[in-house]
Protein backbone atom coordinates (compact mmCIF):
# COMPACT_ATOMS: atom_id res chain seq x y z
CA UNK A 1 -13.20 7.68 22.56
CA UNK A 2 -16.58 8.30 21.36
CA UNK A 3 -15.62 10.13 17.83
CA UNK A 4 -13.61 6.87 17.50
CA UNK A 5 -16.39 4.77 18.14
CA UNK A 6 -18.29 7.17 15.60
CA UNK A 7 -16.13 6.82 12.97
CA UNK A 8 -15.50 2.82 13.70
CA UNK A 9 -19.27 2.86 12.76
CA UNK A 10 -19.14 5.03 10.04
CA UNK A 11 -16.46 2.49 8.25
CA UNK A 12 -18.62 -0.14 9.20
CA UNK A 13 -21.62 1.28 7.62
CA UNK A 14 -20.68 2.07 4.55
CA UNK A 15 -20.63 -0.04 1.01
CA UNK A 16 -17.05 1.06 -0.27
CA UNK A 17 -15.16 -0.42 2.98
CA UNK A 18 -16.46 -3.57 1.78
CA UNK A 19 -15.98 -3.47 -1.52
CA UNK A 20 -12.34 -1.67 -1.16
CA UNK A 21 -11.24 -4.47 1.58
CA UNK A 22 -12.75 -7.18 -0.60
CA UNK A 23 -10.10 -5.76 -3.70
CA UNK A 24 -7.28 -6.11 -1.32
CA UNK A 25 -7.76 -9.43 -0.13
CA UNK A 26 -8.22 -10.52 -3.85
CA UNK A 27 -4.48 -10.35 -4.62
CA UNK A 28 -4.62 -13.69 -2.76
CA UNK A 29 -6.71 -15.14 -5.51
CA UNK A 30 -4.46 -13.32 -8.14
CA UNK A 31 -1.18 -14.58 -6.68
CA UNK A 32 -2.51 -18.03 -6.68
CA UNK A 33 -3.81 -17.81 -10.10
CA UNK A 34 -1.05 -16.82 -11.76
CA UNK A 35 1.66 -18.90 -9.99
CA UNK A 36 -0.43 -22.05 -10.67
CA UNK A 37 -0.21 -21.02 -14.20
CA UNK A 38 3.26 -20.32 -13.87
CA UNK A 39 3.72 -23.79 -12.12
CA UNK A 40 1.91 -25.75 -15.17
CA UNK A 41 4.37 -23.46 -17.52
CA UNK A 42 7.38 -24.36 -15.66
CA UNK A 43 6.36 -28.14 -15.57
CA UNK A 44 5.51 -28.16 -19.36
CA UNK A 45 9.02 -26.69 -20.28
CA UNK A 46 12.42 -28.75 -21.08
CA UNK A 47 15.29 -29.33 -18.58
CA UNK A 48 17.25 -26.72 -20.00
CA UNK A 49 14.64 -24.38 -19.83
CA UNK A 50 13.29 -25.37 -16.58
CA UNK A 51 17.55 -24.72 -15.54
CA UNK A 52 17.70 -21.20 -16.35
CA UNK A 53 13.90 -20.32 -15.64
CA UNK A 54 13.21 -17.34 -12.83
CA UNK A 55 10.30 -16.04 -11.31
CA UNK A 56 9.70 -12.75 -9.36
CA UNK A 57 8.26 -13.21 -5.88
CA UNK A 58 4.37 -12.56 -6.52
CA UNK A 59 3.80 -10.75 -2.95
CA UNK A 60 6.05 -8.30 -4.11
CA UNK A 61 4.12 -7.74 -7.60
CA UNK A 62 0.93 -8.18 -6.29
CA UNK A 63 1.10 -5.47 -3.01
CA UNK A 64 0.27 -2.53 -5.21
CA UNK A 65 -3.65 -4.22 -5.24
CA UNK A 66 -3.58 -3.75 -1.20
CA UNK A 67 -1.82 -0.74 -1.57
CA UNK A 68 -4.10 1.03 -4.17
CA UNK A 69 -7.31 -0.69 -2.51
CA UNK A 70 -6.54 1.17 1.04
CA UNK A 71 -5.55 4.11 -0.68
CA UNK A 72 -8.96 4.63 -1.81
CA UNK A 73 -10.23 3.79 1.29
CA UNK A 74 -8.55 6.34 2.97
CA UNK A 75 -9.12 8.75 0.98
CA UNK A 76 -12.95 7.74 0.58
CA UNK A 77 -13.18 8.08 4.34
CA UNK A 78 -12.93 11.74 4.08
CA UNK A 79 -14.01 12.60 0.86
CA UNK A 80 -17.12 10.90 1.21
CA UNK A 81 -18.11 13.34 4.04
CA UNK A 82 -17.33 16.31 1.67
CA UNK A 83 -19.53 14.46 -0.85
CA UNK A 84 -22.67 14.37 1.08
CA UNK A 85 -22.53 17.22 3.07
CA UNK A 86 -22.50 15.01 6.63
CA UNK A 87 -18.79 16.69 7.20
CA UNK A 88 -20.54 20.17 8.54
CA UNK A 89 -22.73 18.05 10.90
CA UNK A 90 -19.45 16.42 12.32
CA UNK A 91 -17.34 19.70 12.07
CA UNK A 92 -20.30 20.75 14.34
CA UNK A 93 -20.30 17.80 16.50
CA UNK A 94 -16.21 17.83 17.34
CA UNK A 95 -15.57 21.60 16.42
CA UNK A 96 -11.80 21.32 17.32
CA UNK A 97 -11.92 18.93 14.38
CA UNK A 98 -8.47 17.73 14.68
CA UNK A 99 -9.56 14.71 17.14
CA UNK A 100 -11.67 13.77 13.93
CA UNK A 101 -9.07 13.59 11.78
CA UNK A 102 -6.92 11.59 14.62
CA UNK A 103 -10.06 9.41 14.86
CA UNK A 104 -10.10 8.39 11.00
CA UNK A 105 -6.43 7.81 10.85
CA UNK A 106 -6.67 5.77 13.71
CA UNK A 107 -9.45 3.38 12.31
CA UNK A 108 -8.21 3.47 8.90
CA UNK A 109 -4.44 2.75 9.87
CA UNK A 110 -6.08 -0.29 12.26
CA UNK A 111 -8.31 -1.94 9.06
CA UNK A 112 -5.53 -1.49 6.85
CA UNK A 113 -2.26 -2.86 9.05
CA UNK A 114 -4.60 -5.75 9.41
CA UNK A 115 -5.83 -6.33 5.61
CA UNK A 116 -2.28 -5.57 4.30
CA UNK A 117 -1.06 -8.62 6.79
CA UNK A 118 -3.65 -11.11 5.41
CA UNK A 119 -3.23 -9.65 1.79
CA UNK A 120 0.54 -10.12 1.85
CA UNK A 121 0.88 -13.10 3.98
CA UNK A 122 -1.51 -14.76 2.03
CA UNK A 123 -0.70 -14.19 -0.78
CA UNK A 124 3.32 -15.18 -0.13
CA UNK A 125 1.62 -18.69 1.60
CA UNK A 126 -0.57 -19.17 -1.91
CA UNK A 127 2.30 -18.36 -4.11
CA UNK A 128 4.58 -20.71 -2.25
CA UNK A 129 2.25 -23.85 -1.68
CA UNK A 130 1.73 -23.47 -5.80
CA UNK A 131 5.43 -23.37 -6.63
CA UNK A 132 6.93 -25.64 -4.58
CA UNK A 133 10.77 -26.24 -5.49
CA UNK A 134 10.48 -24.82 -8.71
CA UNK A 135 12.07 -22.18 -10.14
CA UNK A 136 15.86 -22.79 -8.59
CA UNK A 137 14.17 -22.68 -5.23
CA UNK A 138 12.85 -19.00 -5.30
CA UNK A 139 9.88 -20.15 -2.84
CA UNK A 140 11.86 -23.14 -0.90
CA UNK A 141 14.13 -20.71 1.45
CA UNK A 142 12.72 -21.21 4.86
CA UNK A 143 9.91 -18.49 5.95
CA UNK A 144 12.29 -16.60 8.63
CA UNK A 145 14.62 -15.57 5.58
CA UNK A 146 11.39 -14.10 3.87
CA UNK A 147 9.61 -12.31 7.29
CA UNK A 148 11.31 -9.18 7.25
CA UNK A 149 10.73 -8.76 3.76
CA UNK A 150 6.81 -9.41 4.30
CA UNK A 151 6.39 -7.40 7.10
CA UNK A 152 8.03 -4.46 5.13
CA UNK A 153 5.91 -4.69 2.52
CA UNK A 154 2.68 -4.76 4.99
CA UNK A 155 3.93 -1.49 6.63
CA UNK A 156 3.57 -0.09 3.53
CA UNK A 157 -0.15 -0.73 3.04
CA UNK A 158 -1.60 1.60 6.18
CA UNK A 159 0.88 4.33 4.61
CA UNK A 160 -1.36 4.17 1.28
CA UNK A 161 -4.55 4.61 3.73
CA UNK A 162 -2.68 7.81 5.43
CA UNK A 163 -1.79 9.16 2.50
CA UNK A 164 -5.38 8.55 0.62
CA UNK A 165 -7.13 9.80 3.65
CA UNK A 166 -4.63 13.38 4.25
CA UNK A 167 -5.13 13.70 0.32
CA UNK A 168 -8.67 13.47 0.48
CA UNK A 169 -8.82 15.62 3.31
CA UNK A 170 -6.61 18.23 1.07
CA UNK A 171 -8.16 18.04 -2.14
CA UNK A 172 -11.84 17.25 -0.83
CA UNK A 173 -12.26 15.56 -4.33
CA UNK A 174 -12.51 11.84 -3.98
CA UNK A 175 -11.54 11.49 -7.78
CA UNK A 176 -8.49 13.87 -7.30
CA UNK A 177 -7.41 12.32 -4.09
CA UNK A 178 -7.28 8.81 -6.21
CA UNK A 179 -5.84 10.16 -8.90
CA UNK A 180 -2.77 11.26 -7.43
CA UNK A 181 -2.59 7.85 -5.00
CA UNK A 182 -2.91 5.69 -8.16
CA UNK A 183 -0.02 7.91 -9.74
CA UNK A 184 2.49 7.17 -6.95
CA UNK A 185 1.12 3.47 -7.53
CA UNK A 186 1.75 3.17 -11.14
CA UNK A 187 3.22 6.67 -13.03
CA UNK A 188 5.49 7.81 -10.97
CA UNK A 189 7.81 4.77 -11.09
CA UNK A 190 7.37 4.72 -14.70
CA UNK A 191 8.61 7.81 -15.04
CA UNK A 192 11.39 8.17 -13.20
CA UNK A 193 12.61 5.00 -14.26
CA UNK A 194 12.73 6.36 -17.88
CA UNK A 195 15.22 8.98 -16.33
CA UNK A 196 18.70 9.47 -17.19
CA UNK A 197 21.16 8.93 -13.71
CA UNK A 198 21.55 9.55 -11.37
CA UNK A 199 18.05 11.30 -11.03
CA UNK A 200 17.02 7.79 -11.70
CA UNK A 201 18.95 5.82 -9.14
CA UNK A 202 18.26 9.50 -6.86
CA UNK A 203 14.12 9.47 -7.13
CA UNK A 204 13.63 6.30 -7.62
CA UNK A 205 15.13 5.49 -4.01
CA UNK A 206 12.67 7.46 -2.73
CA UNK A 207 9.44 6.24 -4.49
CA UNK A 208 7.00 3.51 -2.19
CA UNK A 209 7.87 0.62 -3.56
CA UNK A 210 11.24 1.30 -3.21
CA UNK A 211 11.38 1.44 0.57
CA UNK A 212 10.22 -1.96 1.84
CA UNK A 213 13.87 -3.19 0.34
CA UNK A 214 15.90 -0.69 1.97
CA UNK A 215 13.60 -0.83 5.31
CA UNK A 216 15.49 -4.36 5.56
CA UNK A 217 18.87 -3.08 4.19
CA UNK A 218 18.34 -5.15 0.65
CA UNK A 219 18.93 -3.79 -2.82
CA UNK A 220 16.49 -3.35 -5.59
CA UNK A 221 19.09 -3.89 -8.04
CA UNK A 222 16.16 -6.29 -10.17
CA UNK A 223 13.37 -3.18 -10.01
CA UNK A 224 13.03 0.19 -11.63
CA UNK A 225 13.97 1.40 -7.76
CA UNK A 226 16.89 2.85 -6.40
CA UNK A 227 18.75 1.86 -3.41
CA UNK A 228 20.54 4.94 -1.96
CA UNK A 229 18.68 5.11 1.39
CA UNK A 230 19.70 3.25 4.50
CA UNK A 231 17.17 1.18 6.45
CA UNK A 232 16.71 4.77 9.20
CA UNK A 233 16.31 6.34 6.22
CA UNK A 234 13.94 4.81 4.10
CA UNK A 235 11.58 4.13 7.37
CA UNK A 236 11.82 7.90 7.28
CA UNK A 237 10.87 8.44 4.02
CA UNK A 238 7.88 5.93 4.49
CA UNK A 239 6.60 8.09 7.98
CA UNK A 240 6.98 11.36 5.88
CA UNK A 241 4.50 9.67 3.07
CA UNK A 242 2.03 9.44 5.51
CA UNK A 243 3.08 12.23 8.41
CA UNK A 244 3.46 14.91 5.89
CA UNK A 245 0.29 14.93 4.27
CA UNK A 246 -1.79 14.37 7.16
CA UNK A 247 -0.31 17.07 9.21
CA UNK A 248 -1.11 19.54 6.09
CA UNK A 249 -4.50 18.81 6.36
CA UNK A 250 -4.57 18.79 9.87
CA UNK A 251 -3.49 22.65 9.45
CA UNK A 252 -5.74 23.13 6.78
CA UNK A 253 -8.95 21.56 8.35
CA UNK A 254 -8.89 24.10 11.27
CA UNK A 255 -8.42 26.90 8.72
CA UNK A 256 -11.24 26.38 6.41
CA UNK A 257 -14.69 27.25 6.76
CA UNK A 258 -15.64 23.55 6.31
C-alpha cells in the first residue's frame, strides 16, 4: 500500500499529469467545436442536400486525443524516473521492483479509466446536444443504443496508459516509448489500410481502434478496420495490448542492473 501511495503522489506532483489529462479532456471542446460547425453547415445547406447529408459519430473520431494523451502519460510515468535518475533511489527503496511496476499500472490504469469516461462521455453528450435531429438522426437514437459502444471505446483509453507505461519501461526513452504509441495511434492504420486483402481485412482487425466495434459484436465496415474477430476475441486482443508489454518489462526490470 505504501509504494501505491508513493506513486499516487508522484502523479500528483508532477507538471505532465496535468498537462497530459488537460489534452484528454480537450476532445470535449474539439467535439463541440466542430459539430457546432457542422450544425451551422448542415443548417445553411438545401433540402436535398440536407437529405443525403451524413456525419461520423465525433466520440469515435475524437478518442485517439484521450488515447494518445494517456499514452504519454503512461509512458512518462516511467520514463521520467529513467530521466532523472530518481528510478535507482526507488529500485533501492522496493528492490523486488515488480510491486513498483504493479503500483504505476495501478494508478495510471485508475486516472485513465476515469479521464477516458469523462473524455468520451463528454464528448458524445457535446456532440449530441449540438446536432440535435440533424443528420438523418445519427445523434437522436436513444443513449442505451449508444452505451455499449461508449463504454468500449473508454476501455480502450487505460490500454493506451498500459501500453505507454510497459513501453517506457522497455525502451527507457520517453521519446521512443511515444513514438511507437503515436504509431499504433496514427501509422499503423494507415498502413495497413493501404494493404492489398486480405492482409488488410486480417491486420486491420487487430489494430486498437478496431476492437471497441467488435468488443460489442458491430462491424467496421465504414473504417479502414477489419472485422474478423468476435467480441471474446477482440477483448483478447485489447488485454494482450496492454498484458503483453507490461509483463515484458516486468521480466526485464528484475533483470537489469537498473
Amino acid at each position: 500500500m505504501s509504494v501505491l501511495t508513493s506513486e499516487y503522489l508522484k502523479m500528483r506532483s508532477v507538471r505532465s499529469t496535468y498537462l497530459t489529462v488537460g489534452l484528454a479532456l480537450s476532445t470535449i471542446l474539439l467535439g463541440l467545436a466542430l459539430a457546432v460547425t457542422v450544425a451551422g453547415t448542415y443548417d445553411a445547406a438545401s433540402p436535398g442536400r440536407q437529405a443525403i447529408a451524413r456525419i461520423a459519430y465525433l466520440e469515435e473520431v475524437f478518442v485517439i486525443v484521450p488515447q494518445l494523451a494517456m499514452g504519454v502519460l503512461g509512458v512518462l510515468a516511467m520514463t521520467s524516473e529513467y530521466t532523472t535518475g530518481l528510478i535507482r533511489t526507488s529500485f533501492a527503496i522496493v528492490p523486488r521492483r515488480w510491486p513498483l511496476l504493479a503500483a504505476k499500472a495501478a494508478t495510471v490504469t485508475v486516472l485513465s479509466l476515469v479521464i477516458g469516461a469523462v473524455a468520451v462521455f463528454g464528448t458524445y453528450a457535446a456532440v449530441r446536444s449540438a446536432i440535435g435531429d440533424r443528420f438523418a438522426g445519427a445523434y437522436a437514437s436513444a443513449f442505451g443504443d449508444r452505451l455499449p459502444l461508449l463504454i468500449a471505446l473508454t476501455l480502450t483509453v487505460p490500454v493506451f496508459a498500459l501500453l505507454g507505461l510497459g513501453l517506457g519501461a522497455l525502451l527507457r526513452s520517453p521519446a521512443a516509448a511515444i513514438a511507437v504509441v503515436a504509431g499504433l495511434v496514427y501509422v499503423l492504420p494507415i498502413i495497413i489500410g493501404n494493404l492489398p486483402e486480405p492482409w488488410s481485412e486480417t491486420l486491420g482487425s487487430l489494430m486498437i481502434g478496431a476492437l471497441p466495434r467488435q468488443l460489442i459484436g458491430d462491424s467496421n465496415a465504414s473504417s479502414v478496420y477489419g472485422s474478423l474477430l468476435s467480441p471474446l476475441g477482440a477483448a483478447a486482443v485489447m488485454i494482450g495490448y496492454a498484458a503483453v508489454p507490461l509483463i515484458a518489462a516486468t521480466v526485464l526490470v528484475r533483470r537489469r542492473d537498473v
